[in-house]
Protein backbone atom coordinates (compact mmCIF):
# COMPACT_ATOMS: atom_id res chain seq x y z
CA UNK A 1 42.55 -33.29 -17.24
CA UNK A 2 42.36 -34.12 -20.67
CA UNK A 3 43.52 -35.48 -24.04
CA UNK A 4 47.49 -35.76 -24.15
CA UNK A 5 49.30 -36.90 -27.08
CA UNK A 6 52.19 -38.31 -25.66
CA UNK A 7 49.91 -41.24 -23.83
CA UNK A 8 48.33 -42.50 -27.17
CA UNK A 9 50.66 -45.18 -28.72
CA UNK A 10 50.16 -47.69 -32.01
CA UNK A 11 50.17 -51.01 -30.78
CA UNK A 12 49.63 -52.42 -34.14
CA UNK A 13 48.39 -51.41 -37.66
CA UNK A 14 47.07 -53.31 -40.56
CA UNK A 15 44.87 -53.37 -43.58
CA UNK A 16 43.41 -49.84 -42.35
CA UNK A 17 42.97 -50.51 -38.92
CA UNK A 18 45.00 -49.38 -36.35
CA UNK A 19 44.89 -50.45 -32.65
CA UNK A 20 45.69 -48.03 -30.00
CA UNK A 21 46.91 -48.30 -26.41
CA UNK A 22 46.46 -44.54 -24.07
CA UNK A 23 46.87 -44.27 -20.32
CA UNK A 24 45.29 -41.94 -18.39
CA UNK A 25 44.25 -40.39 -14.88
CA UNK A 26 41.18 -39.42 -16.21
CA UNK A 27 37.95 -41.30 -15.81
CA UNK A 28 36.10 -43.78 -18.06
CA UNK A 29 33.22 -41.48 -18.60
CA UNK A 30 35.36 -38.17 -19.55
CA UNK A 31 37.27 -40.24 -22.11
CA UNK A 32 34.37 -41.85 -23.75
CA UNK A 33 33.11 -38.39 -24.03
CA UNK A 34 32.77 -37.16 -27.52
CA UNK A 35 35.63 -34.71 -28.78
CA UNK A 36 38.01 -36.46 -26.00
CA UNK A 37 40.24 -37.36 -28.54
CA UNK A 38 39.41 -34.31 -31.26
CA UNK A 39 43.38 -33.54 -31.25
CA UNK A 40 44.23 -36.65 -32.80
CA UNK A 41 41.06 -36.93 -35.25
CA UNK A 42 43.51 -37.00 -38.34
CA UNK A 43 45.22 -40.17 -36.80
CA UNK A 44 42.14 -41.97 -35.72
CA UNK A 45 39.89 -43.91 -37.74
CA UNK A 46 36.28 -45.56 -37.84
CA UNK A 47 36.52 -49.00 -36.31
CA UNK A 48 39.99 -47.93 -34.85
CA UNK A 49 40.33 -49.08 -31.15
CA UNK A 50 41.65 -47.91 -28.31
CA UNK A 51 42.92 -49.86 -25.23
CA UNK A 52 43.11 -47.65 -22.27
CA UNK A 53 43.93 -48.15 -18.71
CA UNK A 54 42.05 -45.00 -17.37
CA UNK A 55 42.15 -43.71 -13.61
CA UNK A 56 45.28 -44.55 -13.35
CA UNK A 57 46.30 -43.57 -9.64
CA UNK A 58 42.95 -43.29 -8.46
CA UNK A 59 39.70 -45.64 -9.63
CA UNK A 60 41.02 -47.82 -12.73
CA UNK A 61 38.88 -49.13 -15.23
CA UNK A 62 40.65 -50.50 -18.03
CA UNK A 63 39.42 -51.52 -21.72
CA UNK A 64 38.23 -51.08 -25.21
CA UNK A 65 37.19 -47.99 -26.74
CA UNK A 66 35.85 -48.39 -30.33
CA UNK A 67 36.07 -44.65 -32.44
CA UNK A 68 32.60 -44.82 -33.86
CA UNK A 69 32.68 -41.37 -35.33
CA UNK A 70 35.18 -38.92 -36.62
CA UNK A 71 33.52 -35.95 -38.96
CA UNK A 72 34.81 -32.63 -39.01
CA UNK A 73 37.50 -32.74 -36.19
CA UNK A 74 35.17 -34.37 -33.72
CA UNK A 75 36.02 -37.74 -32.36
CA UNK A 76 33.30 -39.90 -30.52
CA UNK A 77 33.87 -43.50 -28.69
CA UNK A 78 31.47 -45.94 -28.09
CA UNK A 79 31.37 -46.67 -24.52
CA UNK A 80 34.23 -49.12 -22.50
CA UNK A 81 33.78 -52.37 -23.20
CA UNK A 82 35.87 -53.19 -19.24
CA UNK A 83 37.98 -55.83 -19.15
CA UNK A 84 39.27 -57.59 -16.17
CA UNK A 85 36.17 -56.92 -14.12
CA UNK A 86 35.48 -60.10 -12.62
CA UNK A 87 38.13 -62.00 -10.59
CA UNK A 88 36.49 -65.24 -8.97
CA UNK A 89 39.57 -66.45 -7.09
């Protein structure tokens, strides 16, 4: 698959930074990809982040995505940092 619009929401926005939620089927390592989100480069910002729940209906890894570069249209991640990983009980 790839990017789609309608699955990237504002969770909250301030002083320049704005904090993202987007849900996806696609893997981890296809959204972390750079030019994933290149459709939404004029919304997305340095230091932005992005809290995904990727996989979704297949192998789910959820977390943070940090935009780490947006020049000319193209939109690069830094890789998930997962959350909810470990589960001791």
């Amino acid at each position: 698959m790839s990017y789609l619009p309608r699955d990237l929401s504002v969770l909250a926005y301030a002083n320049g930074f704005t904090l993202w939620h987007y849900s996806t089927p696609d893997a981890h390592t296809a959204v972390r990809a750079a030019g994933y989100f290149n459709a939404a480069s004029h919304m997305l910002r340095l230091g932005d982040m992005i809290l995904a729940n990727t996989g979704v209906g297949g192998t789910p890894v959820s977390g943070i995505f940090l935009v780490n570069a947006n020049a000319g249209g193209t939109v690069d991640t830094a890789d998930v940092t997962q959350v909810g990983t470990a589960d001791t009980d």
